[in-house]
C-alpha atoms as a PDB file:
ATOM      1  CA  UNK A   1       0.000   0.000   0.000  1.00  0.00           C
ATOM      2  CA  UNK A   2       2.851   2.206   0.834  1.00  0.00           C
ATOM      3  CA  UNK A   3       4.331   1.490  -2.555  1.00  0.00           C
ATOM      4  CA  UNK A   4       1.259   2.736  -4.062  1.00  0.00           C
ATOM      5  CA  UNK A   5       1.004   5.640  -2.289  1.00  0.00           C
ATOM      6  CA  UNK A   6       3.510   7.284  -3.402  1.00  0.00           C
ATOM      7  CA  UNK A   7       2.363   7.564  -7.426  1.00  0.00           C
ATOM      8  CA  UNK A   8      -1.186   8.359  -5.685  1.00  0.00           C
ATOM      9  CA  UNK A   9       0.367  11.364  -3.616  1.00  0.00           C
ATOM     10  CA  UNK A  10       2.176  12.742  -6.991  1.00  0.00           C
ATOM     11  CA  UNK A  11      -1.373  12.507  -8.688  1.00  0.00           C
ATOM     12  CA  UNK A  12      -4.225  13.296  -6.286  1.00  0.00           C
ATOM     13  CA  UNK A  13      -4.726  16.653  -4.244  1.00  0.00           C
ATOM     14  CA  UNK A  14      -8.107  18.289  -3.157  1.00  0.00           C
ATOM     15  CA  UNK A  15     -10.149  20.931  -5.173  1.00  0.00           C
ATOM     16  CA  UNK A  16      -9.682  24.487  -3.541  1.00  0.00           C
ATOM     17  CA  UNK A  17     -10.768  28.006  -4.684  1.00  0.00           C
ATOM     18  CA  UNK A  18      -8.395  30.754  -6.140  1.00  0.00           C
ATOM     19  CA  UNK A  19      -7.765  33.782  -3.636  1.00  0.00           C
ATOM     20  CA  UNK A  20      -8.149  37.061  -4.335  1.00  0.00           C
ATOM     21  CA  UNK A  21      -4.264  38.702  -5.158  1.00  0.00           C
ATOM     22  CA  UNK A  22      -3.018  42.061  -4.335  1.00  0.00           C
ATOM     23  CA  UNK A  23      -0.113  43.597  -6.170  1.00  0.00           C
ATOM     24  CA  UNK A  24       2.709  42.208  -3.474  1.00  0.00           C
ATOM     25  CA  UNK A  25       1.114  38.860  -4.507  1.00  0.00           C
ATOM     26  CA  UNK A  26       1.372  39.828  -8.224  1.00  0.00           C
ATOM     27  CA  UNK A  27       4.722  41.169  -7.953  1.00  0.00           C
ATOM     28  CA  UNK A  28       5.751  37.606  -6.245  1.00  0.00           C
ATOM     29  CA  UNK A  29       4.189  35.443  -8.974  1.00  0.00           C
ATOM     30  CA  UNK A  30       5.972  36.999 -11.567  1.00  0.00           C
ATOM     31  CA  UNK A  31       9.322  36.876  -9.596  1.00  0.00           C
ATOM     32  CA  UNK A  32       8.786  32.840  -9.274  1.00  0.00           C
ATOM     33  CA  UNK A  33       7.539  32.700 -13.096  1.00  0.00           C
ATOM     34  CA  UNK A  34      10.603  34.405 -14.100  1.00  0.00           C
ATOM     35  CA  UNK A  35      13.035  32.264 -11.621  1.00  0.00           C
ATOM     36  CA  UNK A  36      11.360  28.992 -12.666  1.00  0.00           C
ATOM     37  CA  UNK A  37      11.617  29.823 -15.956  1.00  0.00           C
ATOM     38  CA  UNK A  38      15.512  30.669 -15.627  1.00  0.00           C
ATOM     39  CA  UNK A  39      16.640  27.118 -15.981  1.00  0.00           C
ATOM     40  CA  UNK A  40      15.628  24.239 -17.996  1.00  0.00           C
ATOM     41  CA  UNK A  41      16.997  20.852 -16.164  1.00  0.00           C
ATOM     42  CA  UNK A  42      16.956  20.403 -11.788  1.00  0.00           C
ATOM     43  CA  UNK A  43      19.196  17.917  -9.967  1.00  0.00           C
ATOM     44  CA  UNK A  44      18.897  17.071  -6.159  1.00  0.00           C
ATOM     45  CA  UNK A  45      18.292  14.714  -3.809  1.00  0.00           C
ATOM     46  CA  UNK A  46      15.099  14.876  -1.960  1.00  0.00           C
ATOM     47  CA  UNK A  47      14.224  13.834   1.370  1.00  0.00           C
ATOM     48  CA  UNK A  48       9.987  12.587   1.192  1.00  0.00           C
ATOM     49  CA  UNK A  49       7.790  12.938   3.964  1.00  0.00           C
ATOM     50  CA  UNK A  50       4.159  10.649   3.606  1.00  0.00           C
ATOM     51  CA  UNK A  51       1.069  11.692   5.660  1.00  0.00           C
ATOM     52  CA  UNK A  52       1.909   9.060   7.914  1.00  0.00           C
ATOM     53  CA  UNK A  53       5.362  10.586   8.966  1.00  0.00           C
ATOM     54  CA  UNK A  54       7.465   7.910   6.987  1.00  0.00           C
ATOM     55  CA  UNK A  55      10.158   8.948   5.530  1.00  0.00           C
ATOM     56  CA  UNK A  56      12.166   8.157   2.226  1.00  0.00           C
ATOM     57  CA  UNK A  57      15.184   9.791   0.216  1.00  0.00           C
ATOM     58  CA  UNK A  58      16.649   9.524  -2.990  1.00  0.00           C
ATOM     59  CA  UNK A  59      17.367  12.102  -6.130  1.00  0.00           C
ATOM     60  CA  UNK A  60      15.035  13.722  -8.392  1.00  0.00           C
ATOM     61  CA  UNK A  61      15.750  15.257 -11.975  1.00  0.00           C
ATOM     62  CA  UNK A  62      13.616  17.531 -13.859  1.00  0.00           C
ATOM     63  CA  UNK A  63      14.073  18.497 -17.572  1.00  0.00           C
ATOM     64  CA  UNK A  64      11.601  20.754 -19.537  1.00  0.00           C
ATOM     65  CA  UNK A  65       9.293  20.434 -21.147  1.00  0.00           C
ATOM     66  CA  UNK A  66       7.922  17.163 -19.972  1.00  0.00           C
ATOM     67  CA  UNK A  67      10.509  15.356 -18.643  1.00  0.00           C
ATOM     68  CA  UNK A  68      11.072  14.075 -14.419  1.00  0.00           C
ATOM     69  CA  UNK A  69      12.888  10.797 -12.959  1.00  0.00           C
ATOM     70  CA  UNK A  70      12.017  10.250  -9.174  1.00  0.00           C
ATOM     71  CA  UNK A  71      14.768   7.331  -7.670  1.00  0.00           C
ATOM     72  CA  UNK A  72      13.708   6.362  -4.283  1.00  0.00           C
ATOM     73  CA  UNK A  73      16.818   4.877  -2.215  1.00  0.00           C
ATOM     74  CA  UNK A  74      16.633   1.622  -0.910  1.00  0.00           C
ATOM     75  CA  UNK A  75      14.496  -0.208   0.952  1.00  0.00           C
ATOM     76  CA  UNK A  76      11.829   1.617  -1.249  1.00  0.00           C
ATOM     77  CA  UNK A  77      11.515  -0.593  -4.948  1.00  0.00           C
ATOM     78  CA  UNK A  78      10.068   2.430  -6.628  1.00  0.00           C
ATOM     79  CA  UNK A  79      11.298   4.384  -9.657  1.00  0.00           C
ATOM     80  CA  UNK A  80       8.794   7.234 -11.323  1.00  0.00           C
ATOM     81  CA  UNK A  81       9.533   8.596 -14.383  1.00  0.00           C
ATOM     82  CA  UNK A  82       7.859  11.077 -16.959  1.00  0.00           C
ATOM     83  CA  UNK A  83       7.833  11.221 -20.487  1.00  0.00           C
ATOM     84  CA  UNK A  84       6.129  11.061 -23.379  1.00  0.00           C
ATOM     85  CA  UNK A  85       3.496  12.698 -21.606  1.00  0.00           C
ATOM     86  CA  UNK A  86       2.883   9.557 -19.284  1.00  0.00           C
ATOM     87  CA  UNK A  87       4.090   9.356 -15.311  1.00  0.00           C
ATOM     88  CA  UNK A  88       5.293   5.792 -15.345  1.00  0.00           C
ATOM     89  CA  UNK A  89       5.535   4.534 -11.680  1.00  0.00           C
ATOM     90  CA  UNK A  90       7.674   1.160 -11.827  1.00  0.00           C
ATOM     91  CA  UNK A  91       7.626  -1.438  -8.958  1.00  0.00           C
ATOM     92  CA  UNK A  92      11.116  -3.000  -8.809  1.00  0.00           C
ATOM     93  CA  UNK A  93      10.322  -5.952  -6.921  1.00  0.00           C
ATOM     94  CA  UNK A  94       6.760  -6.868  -8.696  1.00  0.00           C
ATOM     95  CA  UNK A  95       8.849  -6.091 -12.092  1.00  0.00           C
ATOM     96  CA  UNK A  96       5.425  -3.981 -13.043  1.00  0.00           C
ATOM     97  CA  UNK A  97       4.538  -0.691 -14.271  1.00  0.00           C
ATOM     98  CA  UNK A  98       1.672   1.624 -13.706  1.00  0.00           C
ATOM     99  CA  UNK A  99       1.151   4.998 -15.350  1.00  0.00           C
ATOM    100  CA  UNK A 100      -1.443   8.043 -15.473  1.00  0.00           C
ATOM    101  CA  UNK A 101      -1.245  11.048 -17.934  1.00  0.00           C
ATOM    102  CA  UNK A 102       1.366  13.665 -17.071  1.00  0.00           C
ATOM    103  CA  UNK A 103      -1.324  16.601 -16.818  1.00  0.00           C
ATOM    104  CA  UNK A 104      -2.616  14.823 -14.424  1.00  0.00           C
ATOM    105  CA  UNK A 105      -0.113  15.173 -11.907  1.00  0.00           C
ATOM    106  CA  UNK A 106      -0.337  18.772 -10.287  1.00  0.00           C
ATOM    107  CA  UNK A 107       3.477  18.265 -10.982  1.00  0.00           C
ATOM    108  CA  UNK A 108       2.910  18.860 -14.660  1.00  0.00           C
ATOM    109  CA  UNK A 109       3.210  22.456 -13.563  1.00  0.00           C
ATOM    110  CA  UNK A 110       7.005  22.614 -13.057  1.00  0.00           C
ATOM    111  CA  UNK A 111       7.031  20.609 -15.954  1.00  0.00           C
ATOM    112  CA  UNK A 112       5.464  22.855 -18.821  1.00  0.00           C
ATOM    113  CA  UNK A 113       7.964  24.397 -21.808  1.00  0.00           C
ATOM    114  CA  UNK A 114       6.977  27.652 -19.883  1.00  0.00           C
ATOM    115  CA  UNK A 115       5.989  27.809 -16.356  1.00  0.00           C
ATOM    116  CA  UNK A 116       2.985  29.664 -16.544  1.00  0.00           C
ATOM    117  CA  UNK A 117       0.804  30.892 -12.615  1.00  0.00           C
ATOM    118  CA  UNK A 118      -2.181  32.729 -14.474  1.00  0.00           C
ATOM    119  CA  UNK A 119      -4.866  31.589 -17.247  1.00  0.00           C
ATOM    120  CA  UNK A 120      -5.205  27.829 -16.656  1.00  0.00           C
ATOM    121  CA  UNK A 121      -3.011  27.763 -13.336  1.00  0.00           C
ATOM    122  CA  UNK A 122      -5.044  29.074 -10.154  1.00  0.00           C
ATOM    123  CA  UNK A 123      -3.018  30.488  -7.180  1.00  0.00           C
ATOM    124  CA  UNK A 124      -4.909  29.541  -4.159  1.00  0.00           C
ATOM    125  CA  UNK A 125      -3.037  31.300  -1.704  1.00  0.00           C
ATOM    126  CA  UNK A 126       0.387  32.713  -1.141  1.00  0.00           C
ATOM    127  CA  UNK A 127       2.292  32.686   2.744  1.00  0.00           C
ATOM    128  CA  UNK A 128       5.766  34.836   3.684  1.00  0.00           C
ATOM    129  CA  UNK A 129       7.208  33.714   6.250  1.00  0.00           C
ATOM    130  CA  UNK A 130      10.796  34.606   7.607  1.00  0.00           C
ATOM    131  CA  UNK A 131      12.811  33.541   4.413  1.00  0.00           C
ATOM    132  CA  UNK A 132      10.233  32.089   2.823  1.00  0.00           C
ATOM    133  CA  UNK A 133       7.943  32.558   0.217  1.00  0.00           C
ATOM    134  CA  UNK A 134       4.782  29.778  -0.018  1.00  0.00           C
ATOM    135  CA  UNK A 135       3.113  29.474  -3.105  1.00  0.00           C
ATOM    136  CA  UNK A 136      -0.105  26.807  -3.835  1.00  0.00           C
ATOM    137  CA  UNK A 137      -1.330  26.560  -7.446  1.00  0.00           C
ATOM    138  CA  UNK A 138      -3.905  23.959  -9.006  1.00  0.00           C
ATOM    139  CA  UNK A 139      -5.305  23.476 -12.308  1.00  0.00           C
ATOM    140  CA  UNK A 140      -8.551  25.228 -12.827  1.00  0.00           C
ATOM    141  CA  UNK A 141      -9.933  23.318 -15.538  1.00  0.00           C
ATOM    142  CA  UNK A 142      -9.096  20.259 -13.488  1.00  0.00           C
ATOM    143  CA  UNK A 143      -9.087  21.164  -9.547  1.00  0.00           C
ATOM    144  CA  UNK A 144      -9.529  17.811  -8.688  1.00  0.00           C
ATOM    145  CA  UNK A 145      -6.260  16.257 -10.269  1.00  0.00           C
ATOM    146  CA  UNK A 146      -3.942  18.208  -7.465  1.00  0.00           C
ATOM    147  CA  UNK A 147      -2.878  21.209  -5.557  1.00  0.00           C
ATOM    148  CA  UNK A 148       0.762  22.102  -5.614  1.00  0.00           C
ATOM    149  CA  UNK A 149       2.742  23.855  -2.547  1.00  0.00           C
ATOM    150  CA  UNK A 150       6.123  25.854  -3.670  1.00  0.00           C
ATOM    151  CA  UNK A 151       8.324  26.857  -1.607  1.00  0.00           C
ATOM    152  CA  UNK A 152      11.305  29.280  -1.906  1.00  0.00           C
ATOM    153  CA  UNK A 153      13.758  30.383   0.357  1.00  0.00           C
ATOM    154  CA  UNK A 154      14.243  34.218  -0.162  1.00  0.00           C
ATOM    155  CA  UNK A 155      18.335  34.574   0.634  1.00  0.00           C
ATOM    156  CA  UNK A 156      19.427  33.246  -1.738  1.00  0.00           C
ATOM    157  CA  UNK A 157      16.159  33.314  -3.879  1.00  0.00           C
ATOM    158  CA  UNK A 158      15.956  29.143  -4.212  1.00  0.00           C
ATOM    159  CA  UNK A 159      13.493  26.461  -4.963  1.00  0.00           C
ATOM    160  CA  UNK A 160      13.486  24.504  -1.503  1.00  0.00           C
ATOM    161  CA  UNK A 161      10.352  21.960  -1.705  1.00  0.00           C
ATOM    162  CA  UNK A 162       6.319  21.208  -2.722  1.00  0.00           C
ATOM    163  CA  UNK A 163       3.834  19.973  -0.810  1.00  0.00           C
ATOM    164  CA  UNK A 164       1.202  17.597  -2.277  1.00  0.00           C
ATOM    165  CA  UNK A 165      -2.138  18.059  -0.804  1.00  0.00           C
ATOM    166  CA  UNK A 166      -4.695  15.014  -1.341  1.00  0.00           C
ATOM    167  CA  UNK A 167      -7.879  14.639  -1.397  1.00  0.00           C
ATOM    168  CA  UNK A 168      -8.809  13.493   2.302  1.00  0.00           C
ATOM    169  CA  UNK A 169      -6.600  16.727   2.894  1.00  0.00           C
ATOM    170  CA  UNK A 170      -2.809  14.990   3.589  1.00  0.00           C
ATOM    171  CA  UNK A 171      -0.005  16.328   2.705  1.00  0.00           C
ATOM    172  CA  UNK A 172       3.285  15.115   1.088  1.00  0.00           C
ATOM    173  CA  UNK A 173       6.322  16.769   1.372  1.00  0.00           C
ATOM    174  CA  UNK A 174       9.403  16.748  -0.773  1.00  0.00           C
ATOM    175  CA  UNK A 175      12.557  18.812   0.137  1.00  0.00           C
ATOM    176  CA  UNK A 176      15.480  18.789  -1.878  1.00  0.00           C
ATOM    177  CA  UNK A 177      18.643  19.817  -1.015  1.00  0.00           C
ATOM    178  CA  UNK A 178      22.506  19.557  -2.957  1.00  0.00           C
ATOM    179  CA  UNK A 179      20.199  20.785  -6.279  1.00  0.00           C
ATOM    180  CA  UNK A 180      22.081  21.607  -9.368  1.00  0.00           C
ATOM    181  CA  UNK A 181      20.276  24.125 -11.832  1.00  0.00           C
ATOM    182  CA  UNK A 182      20.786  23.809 -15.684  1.00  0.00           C
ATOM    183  CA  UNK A 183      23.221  20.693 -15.712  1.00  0.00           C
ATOM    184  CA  UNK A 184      23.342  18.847 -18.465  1.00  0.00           C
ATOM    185  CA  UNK A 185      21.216  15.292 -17.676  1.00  0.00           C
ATOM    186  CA  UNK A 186      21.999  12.082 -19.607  1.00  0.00           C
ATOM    187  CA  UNK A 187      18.843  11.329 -21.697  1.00  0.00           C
ATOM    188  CA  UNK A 188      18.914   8.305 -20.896  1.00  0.00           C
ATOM    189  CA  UNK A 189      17.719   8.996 -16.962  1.00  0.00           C
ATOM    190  CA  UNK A 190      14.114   9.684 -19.130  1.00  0.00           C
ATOM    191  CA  UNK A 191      14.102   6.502 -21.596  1.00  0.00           C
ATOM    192  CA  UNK A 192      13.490   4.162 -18.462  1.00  0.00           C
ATOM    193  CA  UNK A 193      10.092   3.810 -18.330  1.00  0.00           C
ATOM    194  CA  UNK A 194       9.772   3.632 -21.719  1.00  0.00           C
ATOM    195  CA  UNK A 195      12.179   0.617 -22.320  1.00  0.00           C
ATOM    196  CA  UNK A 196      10.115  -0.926 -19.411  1.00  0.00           C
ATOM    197  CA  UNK A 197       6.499  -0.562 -21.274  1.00  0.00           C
ATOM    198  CA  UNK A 198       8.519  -3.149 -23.921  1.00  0.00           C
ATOM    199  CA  UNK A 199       8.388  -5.525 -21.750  1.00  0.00           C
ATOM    200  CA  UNK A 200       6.888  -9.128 -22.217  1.00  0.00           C
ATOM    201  CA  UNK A 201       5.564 -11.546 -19.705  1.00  0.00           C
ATOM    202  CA  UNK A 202       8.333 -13.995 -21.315  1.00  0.00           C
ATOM    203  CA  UNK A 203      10.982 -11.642 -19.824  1.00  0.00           C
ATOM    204  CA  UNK A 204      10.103 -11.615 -16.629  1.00  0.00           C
ATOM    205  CA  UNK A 205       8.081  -8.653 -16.423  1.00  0.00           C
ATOM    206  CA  UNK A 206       4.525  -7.145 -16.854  1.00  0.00           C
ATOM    207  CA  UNK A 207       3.272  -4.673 -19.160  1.00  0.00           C
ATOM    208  CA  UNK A 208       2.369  -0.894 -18.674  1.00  0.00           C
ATOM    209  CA  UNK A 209      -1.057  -1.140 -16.129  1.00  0.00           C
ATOM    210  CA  UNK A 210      -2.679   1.860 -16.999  1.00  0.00           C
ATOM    211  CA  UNK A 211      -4.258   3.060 -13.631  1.00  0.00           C
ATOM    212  CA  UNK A 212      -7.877   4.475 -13.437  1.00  0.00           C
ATOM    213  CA  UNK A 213      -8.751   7.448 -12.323  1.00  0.00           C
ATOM    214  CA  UNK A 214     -11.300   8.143  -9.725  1.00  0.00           C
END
């Protein structure tokens, strides 16, 4: 169940309304549009927190447009990887892999050629604290596929972790830390998945399980 949560919490969040945004709110969204959009690839390791306070670790790489691989560390069997516009989530141990469409993941955000917080993209609600800067987005044509939590620290001006909020109103948390910004990734990190929807139950392995949503 574990193993499963953790696709589930990159896919499901609960529907929220967009707040109201003064001009210091303006003013911040186009400051994290602009630093988003100032690189193209993300390396780091992350450090995961579940709802039910377990923890996991491993390294995370983004590449735009469309692209993210998500290696959990041992004990946890679990690999995620997007592209192609798919999220692949591959068991290790039951040699199987499940997937759900990319926009589907409030994730699919970070993930766009252009990072984008108007039109589509609802701000729910934005939070400074001491050094930080809180921002929650969701999809308005599709609130109930996720809300997103960013968070920045403000000195240096740095992407520090999202939150994942789901639909019975948990949270996920994902800090990364040791992140490298515009490195050049192997394209190979992104081919997994897709070498892994080739397989046959001859090999070894099972095919692609497409996973409903609810």
């Amino acid at each position: 169940m574990r193993r499963l949560f953790v696709l589930l919490a990159l896919l499901m969040a609960l529907p929220a309304a967009a707040a109201p945004l003064g001009e210091q709110d303006k003013a911040d969204i186009a400051r994290v549009e602009r630093y988003l959009n100032g690189f193209a690839t993300l390396e780091a390791k992350f450090m995961q927190i579940a709802p039910d306070g377990g923890i996991s670790e491993g390294r995370v790489y983004f590449h735009r447009p469309g692209r993210l691989r998500v290696d959990y560390a041992p004990p946890v069997p679990v690999l995620v990887v997007a592209s192609g516009g798919w999220m692949n989530y591959y068991d290790k141990e039951l040699k199987q892999t499940n997937r759900l469409p990319l926009d589907s993941s409030p994730l699919s955000v970070l993930l766009a050629k252009e990072v984008r917080l108007s039109g589509d993209i609802e701000v729910l609600g934005i939070t400074r604290e001491t050094g930080t800067l809180k921002l929650t987005v969701q999809d308005g044509k599709k609130p109930e596929e996720g809300q997103l939590t960013l968070v920045f620290s403000e000195r240096p001006f740095q992407f520090r972790q999202w939150v994942i909020r789901d639909r019975i109103g948990q949270n996920t948390t994902v800090s990364l830390s040791d992140t490298r910004f515009d490195a050049e990734l192997d394209p190979r990190l992104f081919t997994h998945a897709r070498e892994l929807e080739d397989q046959r139950p001859s090999s070894g392995g099972r095919g692609p399980v497409e996973l409903e949503r609810k």
